[in-house]
C-alpha atoms as a PDB file:
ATOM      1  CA  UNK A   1     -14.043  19.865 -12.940  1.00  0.00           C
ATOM      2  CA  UNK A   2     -17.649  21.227 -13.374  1.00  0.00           C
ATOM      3  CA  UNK A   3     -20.673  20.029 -12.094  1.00  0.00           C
ATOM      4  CA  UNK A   4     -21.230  18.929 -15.802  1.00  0.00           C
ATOM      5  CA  UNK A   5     -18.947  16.293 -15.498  1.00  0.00           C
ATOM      6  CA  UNK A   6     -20.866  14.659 -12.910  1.00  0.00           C
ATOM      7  CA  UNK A   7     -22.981  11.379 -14.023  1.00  0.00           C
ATOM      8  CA  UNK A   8     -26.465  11.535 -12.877  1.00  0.00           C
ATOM      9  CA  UNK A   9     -26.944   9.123 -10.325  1.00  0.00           C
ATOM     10  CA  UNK A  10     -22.886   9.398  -9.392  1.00  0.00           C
ATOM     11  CA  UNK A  11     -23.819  10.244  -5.686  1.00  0.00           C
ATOM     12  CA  UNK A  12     -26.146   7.375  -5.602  1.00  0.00           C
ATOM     13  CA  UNK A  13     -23.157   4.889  -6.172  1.00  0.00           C
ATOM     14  CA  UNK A  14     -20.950   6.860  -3.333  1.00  0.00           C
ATOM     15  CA  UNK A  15     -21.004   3.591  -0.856  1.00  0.00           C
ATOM     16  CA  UNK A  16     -19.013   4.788   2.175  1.00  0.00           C
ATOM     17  CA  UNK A  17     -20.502   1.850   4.304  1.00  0.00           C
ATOM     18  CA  UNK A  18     -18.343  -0.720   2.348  1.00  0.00           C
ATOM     19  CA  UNK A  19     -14.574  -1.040   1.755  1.00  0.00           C
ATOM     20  CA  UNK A  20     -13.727   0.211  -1.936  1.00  0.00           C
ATOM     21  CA  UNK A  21     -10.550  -0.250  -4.123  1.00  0.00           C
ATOM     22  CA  UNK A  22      -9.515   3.244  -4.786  1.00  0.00           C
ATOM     23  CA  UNK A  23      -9.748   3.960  -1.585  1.00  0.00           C
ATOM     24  CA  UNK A  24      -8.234   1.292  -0.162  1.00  0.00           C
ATOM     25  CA  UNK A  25      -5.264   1.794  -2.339  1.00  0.00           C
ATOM     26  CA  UNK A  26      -4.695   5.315  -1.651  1.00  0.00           C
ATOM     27  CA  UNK A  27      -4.752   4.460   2.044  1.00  0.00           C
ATOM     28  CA  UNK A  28      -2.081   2.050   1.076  1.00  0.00           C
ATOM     29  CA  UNK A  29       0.462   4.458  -0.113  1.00  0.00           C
ATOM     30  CA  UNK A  30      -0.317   7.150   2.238  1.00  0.00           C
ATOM     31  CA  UNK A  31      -2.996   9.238   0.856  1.00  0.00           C
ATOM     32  CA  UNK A  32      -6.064  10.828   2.465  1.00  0.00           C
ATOM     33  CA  UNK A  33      -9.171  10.161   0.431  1.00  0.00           C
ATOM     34  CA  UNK A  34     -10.625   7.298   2.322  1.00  0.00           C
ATOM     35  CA  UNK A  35     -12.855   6.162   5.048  1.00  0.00           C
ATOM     36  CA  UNK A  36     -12.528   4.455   8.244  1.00  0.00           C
ATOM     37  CA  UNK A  37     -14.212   0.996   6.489  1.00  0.00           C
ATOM     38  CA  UNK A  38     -11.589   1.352   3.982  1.00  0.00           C
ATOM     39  CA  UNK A  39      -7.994   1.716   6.555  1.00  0.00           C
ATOM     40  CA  UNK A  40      -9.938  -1.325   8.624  1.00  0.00           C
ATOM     41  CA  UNK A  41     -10.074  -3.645   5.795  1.00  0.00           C
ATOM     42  CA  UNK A  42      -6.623  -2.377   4.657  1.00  0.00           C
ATOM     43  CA  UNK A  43      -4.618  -3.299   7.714  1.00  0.00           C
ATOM     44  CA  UNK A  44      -6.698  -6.644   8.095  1.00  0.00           C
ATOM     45  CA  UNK A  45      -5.322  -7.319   4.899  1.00  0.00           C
ATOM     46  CA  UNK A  46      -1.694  -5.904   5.420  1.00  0.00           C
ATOM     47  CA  UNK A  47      -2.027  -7.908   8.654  1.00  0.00           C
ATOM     48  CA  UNK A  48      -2.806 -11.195   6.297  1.00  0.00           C
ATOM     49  CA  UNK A  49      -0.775  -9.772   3.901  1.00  0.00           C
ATOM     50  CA  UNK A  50       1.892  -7.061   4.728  1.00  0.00           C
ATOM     51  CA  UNK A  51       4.014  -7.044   0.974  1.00  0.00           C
ATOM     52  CA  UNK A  52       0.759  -5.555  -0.018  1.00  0.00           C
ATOM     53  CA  UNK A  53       1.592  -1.927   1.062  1.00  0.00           C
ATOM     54  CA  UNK A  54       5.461  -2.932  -1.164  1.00  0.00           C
ATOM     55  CA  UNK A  55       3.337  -3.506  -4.296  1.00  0.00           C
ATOM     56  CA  UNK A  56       0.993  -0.112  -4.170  1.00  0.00           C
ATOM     57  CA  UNK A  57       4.321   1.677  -3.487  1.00  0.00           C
ATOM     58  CA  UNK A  58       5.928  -0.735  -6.409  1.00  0.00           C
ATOM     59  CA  UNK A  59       2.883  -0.283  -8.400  1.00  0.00           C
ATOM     60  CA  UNK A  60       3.129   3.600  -8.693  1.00  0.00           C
ATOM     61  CA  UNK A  61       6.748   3.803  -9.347  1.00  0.00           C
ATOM     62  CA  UNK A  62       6.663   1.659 -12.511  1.00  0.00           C
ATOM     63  CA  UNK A  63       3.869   3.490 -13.545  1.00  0.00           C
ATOM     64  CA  UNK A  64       6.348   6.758 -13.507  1.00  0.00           C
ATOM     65  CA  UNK A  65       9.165   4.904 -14.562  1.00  0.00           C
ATOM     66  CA  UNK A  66       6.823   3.804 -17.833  1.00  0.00           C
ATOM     67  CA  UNK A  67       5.424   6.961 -18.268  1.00  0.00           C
ATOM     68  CA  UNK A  68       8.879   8.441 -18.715  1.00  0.00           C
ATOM     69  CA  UNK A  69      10.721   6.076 -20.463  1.00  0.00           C
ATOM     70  CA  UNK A  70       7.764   6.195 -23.348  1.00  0.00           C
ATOM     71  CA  UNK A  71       7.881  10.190 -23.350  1.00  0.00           C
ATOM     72  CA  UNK A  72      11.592  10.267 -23.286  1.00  0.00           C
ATOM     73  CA  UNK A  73      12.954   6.914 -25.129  1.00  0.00           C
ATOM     74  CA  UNK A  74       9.811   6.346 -27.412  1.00  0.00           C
ATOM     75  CA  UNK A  75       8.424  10.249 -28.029  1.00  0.00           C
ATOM     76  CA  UNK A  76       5.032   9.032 -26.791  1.00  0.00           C
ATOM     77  CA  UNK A  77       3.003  11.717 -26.925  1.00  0.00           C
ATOM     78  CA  UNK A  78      -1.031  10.212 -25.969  1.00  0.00           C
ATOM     79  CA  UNK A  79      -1.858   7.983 -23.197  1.00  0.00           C
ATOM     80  CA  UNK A  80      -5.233   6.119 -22.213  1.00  0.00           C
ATOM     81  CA  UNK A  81      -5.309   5.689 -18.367  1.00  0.00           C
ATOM     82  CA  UNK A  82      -7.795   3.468 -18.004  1.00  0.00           C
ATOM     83  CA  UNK A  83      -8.842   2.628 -14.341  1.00  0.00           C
ATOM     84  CA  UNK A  84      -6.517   5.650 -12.812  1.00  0.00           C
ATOM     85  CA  UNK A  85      -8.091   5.112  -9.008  1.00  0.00           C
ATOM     86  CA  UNK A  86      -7.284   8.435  -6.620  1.00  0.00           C
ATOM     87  CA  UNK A  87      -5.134  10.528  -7.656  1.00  0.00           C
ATOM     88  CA  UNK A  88      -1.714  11.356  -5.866  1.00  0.00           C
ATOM     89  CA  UNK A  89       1.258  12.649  -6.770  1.00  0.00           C
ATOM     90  CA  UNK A  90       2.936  12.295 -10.227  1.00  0.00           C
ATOM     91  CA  UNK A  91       0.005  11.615 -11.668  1.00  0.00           C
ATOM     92  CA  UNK A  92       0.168  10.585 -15.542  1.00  0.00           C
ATOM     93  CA  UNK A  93      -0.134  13.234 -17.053  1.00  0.00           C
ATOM     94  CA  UNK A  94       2.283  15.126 -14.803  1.00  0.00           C
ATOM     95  CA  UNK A  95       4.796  12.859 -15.802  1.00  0.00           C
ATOM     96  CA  UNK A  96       4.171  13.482 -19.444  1.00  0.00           C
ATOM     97  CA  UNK A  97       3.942  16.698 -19.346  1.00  0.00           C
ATOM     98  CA  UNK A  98       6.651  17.678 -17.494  1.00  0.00           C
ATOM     99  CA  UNK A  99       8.644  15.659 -20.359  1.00  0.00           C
ATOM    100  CA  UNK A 100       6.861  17.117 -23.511  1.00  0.00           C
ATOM    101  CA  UNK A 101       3.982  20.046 -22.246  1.00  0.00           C
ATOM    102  CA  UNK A 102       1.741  19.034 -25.488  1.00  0.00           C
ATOM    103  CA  UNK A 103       1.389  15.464 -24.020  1.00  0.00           C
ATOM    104  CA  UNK A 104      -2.451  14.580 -24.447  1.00  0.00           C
ATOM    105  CA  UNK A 105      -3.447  12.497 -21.363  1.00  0.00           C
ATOM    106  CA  UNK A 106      -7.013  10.857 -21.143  1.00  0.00           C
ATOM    107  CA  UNK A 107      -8.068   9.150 -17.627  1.00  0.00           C
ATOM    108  CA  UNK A 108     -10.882   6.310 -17.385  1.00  0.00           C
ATOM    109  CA  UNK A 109     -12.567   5.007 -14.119  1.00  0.00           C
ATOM    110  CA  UNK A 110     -15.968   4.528 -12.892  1.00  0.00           C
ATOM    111  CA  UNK A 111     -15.556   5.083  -9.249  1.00  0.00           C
ATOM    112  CA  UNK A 112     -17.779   8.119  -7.939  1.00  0.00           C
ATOM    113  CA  UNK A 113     -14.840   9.222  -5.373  1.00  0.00           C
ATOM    114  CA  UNK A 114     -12.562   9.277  -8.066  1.00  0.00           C
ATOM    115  CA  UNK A 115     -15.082  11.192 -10.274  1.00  0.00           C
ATOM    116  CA  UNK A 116     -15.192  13.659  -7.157  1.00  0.00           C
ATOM    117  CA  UNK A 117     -11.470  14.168  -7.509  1.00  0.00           C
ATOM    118  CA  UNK A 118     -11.142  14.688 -11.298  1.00  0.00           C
ATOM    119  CA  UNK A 119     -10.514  17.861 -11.024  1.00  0.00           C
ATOM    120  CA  UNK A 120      -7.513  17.655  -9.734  1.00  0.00           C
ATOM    121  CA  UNK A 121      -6.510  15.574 -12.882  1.00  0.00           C
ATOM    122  CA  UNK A 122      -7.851  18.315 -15.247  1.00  0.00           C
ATOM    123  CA  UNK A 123      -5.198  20.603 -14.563  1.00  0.00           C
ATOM    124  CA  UNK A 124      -2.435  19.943 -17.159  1.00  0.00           C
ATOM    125  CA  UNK A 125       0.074  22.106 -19.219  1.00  0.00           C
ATOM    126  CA  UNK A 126      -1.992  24.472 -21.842  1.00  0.00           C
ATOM    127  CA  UNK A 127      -0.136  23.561 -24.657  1.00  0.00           C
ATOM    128  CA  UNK A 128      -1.143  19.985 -23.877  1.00  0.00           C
ATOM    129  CA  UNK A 129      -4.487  18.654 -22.908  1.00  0.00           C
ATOM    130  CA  UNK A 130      -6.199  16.238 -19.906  1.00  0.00           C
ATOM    131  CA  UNK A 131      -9.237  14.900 -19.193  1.00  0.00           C
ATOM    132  CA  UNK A 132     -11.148  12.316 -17.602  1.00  0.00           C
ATOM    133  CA  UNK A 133     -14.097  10.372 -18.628  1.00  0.00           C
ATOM    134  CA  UNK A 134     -16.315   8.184 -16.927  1.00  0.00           C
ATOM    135  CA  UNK A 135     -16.782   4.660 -18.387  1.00  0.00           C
ATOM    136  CA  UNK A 136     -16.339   0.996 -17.165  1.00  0.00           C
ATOM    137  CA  UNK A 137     -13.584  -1.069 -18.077  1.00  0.00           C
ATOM    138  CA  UNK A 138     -16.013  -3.947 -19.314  1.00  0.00           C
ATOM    139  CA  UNK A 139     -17.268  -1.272 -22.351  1.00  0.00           C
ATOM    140  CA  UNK A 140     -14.177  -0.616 -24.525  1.00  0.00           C
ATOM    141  CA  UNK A 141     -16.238   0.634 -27.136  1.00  0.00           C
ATOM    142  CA  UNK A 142     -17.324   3.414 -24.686  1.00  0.00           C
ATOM    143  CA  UNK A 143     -13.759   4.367 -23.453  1.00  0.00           C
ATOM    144  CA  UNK A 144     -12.657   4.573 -26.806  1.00  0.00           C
ATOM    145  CA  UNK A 145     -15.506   6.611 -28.313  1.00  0.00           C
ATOM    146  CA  UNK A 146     -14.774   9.231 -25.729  1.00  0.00           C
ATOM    147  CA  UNK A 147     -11.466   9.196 -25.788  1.00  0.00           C
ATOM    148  CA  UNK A 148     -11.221  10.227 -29.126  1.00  0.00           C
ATOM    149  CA  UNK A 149     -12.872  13.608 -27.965  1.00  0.00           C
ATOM    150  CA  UNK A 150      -9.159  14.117 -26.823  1.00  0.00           C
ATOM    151  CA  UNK A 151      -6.312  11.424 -28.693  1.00  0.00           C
ATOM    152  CA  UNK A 152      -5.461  11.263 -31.847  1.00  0.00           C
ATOM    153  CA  UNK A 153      -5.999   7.567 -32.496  1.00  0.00           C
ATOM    154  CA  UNK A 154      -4.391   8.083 -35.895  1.00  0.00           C
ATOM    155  CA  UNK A 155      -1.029   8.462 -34.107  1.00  0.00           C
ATOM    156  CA  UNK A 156       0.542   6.417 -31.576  1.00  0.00           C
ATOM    157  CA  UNK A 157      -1.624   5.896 -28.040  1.00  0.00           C
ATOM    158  CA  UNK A 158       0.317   4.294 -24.504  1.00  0.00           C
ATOM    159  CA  UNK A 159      -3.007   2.566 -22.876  1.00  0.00           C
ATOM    160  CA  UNK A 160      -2.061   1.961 -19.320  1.00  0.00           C
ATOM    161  CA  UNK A 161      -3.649  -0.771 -17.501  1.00  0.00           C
ATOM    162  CA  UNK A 162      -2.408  -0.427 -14.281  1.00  0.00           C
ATOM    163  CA  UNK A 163      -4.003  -3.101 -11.323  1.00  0.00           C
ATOM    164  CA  UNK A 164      -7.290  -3.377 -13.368  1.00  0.00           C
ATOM    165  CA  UNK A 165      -7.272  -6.265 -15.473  1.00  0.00           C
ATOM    166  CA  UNK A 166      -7.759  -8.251 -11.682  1.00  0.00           C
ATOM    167  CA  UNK A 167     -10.937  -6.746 -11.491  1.00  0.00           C
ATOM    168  CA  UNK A 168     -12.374  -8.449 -14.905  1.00  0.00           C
ATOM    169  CA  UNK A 169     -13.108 -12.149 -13.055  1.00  0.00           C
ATOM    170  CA  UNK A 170     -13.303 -13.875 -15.961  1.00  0.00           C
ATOM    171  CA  UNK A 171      -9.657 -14.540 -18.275  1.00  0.00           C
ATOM    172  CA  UNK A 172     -11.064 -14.522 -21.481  1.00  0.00           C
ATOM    173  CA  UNK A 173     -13.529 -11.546 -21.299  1.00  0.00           C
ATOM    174  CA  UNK A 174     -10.322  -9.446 -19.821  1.00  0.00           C
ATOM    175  CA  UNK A 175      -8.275 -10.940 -23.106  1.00  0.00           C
ATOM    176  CA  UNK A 176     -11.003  -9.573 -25.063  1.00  0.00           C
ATOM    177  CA  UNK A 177     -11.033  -6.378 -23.669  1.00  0.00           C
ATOM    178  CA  UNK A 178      -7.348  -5.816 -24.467  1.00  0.00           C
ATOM    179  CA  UNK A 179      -7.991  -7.035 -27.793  1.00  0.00           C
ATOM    180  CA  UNK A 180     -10.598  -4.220 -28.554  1.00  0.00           C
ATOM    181  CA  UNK A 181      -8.555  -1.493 -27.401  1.00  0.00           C
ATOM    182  CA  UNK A 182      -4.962  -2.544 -29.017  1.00  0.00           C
ATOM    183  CA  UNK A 183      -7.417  -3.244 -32.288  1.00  0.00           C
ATOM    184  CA  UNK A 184      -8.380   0.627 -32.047  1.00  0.00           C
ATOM    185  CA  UNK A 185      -4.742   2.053 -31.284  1.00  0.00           C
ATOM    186  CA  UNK A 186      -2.253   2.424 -34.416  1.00  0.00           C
ATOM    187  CA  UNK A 187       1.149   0.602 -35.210  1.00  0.00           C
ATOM    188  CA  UNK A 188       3.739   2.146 -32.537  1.00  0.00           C
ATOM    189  CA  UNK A 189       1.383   2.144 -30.051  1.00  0.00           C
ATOM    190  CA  UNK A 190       2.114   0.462 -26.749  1.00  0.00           C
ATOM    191  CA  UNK A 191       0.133  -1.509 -23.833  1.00  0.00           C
ATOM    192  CA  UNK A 192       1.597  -0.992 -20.434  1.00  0.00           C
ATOM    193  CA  UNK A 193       0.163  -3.280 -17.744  1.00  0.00           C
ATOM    194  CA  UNK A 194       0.325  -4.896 -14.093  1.00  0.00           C
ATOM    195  CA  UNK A 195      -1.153  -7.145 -12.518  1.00  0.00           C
ATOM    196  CA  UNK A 196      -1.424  -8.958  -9.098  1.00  0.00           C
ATOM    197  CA  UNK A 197      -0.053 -13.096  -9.167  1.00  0.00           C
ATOM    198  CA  UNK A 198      -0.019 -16.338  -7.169  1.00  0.00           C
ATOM    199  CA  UNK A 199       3.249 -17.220  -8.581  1.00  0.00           C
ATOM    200  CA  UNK A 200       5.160 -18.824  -5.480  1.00  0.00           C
ATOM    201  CA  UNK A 201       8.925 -17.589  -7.332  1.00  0.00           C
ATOM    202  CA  UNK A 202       7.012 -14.386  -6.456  1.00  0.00           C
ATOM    203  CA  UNK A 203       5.856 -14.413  -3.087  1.00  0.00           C
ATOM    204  CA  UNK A 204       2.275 -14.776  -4.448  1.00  0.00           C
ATOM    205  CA  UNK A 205       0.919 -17.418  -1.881  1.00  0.00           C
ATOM    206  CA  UNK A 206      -0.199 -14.926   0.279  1.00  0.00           C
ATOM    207  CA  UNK A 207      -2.496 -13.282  -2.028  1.00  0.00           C
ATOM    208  CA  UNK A 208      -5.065 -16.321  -2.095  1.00  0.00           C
ATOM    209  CA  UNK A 209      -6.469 -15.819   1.284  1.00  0.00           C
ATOM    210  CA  UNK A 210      -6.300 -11.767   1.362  1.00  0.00           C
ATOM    211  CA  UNK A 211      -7.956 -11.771  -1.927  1.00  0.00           C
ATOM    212  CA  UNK A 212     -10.763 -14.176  -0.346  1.00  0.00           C
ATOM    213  CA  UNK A 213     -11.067 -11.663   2.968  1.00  0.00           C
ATOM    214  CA  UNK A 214     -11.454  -8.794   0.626  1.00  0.00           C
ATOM    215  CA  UNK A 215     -13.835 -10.439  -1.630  1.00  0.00           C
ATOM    216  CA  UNK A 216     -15.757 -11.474   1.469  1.00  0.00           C
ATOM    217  CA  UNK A 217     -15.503  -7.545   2.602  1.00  0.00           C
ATOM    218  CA  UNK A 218     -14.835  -5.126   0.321  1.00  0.00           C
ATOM    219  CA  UNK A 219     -15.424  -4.128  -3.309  1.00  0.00           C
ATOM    220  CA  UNK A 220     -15.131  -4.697  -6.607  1.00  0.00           C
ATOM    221  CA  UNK A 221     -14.305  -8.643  -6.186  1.00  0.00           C
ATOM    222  CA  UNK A 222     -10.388  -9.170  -7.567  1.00  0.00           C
ATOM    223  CA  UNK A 223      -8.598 -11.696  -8.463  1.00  0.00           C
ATOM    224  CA  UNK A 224      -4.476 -13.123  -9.209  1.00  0.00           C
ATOM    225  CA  UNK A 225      -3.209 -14.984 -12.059  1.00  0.00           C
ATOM    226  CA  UNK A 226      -0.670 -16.960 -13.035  1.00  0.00           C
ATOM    227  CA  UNK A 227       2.458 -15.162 -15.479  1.00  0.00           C
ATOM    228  CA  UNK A 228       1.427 -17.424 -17.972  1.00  0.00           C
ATOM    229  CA  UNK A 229      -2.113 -15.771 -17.938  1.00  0.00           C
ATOM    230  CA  UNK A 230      -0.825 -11.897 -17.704  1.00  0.00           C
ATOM    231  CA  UNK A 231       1.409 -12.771 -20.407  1.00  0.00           C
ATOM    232  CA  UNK A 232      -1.583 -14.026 -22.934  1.00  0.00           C
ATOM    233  CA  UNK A 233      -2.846 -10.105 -22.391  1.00  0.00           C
ATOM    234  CA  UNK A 234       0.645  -8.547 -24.887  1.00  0.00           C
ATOM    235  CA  UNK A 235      -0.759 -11.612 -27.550  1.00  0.00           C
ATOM    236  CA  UNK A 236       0.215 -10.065 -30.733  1.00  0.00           C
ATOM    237  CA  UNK A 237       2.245  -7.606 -29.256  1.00  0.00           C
ATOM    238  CA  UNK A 238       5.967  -7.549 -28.894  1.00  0.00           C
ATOM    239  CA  UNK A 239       6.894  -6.961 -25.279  1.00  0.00           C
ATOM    240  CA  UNK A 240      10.153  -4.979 -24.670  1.00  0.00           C
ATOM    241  CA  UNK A 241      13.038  -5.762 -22.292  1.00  0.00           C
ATOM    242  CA  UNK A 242      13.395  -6.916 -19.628  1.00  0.00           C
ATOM    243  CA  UNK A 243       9.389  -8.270 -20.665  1.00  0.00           C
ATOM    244  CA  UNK A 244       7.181  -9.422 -17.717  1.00  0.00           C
ATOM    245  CA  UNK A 245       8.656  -9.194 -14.610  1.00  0.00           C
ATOM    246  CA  UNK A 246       7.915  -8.136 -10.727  1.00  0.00           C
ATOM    247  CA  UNK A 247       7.064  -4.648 -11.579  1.00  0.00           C
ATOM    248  CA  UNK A 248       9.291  -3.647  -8.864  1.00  0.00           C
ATOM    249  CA  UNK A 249      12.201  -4.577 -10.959  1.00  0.00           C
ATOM    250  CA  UNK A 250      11.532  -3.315 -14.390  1.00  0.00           C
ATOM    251  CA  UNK A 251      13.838  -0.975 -15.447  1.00  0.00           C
ATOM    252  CA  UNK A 252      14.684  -0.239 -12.164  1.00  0.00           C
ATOM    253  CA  UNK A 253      18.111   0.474 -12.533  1.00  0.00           C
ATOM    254  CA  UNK A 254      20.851  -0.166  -9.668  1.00  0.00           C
ATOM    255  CA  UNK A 255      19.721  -1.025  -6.155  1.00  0.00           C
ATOM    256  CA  UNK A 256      17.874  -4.148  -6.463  1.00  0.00           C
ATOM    257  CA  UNK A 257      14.305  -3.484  -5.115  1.00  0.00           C
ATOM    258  CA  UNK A 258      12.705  -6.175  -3.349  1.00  0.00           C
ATOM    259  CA  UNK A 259      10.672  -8.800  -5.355  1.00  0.00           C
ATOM    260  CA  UNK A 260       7.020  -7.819  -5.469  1.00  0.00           C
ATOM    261  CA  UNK A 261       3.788 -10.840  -6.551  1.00  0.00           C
ATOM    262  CA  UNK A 262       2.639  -8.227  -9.127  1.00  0.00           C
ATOM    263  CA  UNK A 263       3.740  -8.638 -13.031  1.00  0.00           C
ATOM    264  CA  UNK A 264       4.799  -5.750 -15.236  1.00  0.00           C
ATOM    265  CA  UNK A 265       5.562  -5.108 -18.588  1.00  0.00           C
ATOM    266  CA  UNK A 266       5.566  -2.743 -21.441  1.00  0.00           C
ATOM    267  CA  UNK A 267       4.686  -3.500 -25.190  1.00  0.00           C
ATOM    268  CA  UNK A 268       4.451  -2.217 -28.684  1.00  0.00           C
ATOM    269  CA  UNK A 269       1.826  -2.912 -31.275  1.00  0.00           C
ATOM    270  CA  UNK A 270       3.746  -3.883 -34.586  1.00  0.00           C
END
């Protein structure tokens, strides 16, 4: 990525004195782009909450598992990353590509580290094209506008919402912002999503009191639902099988993967 691509005042926001999410995550599953604040708040909360290090790993394999079932199953062709975090292996657009080489992959986040590491992203097949753009969750309008610097949105679009949703505090503003972006996105288009819950048929007890520690120590503040509540996000859309389920599980195939607290679920705009 060029310097271009830099925001002014992007090094201003790098906070390596505090705990961040991308980070944090990437430590999870085994990556190296993190600080020693982030790997001790992430094994305080593995130690409060050790299925936490099950859903990252669970996390990224439905994203791969979505990615290619909508390339291969669905001829998806354009996706909308929006809040991508660090990037690792089998990225998106790697996926996609590797399917169909003119895949057209967009990434959103607003996390200077992540911004650092873009250019890693920005290396997809020629025949296809990927980019990143910086731009907050909370501003559809913006992620959108951009976007369409790259997508098509005149032809089917896969917006993946992977794990970011529990960063918008409040329900009904993170209803909203699904509702803008589905609104933009044609017929055939789909909405694939997780999300961390409470649910006890879950194992979601345990995230109440790592959620508070991290709120208390680290950043952006997160929060769980309840099913009910990730399943008012596909509103208007029809969800497809097996619909909203541990994310571990869906389409998993044979082998029975352990229960994770964290909802997933892919679905198509009518």
């Amino acid at each position: 990525m060029s310097e271009g691509h830099t925001p002014a005042g992007g090094r201003a926001r790098l906070n390596t004195g505090v705990a961040h999410n991308a980070r944090v995550w990437n430590y999870w599953i085994g990556g190296k782009d993190n600080y020693e604040v982030d790997q001790q708040v992430g094994e305080h909360v593995a130690g409060m909450f050790p299925l936490i290090r099950e859903i990252a790993r669970a996390d990224r394999w439905f994203l791969g598992r979505a990615v290619r079932f909508l390339a291969e199953e669905r001829g998806v062709r354009q996706f909308l990353d929006v809040g991508t975090g660090l990037p690792t292996a089998d990225n998106t657009h790697e996926i996609a590509q590797r399917i169909a080489p003119d895949s057209r992959i967009v990434y959103v986040d607003n996390d200077p580290i992540v911004l650092a590491h873009a250019r890693t992203l920005l290396t997809g097949t020629p025949e296809g094209a990927t980019d990143y753009i910086d731009a907050d969750v909370h501003d559809p309008e913006a992620i959108l506008g951009r976007a369409a610097a790259t997508l098509d949105f005149d032809r089917p679009v896969a917006v993946m919402m992977l794990g970011i949703l529990n960063f918008v505090l409040d329900v009904e503003a993170a209803r909203d912002i699904v509702r803008r972006i589905m609104a933009e996105v044609p017929s055939g288009s789909f909405l694939v999503l997780t999300h961390p819950t409470y649910d006890a048929e879950v194992g979601g007890e345990g995230q109440i009191p790592a959620m508070k520690f991290w709120n208390e120590n680290a950043t952006p503040p997160i929060t769980a639902r309840a099913g009910a509540e990730i399943a008012a996000f596909f509103e208007g859309l029809e969800l497809l099988e097996p619909g909203l389920v541990s994310c571990s599980r869906w389409r998993a195939g044979s082998g029975a993967p352990a229960v994770v607290p964290q909802y997933g679920a892919v679905a198509v705009k009518p």
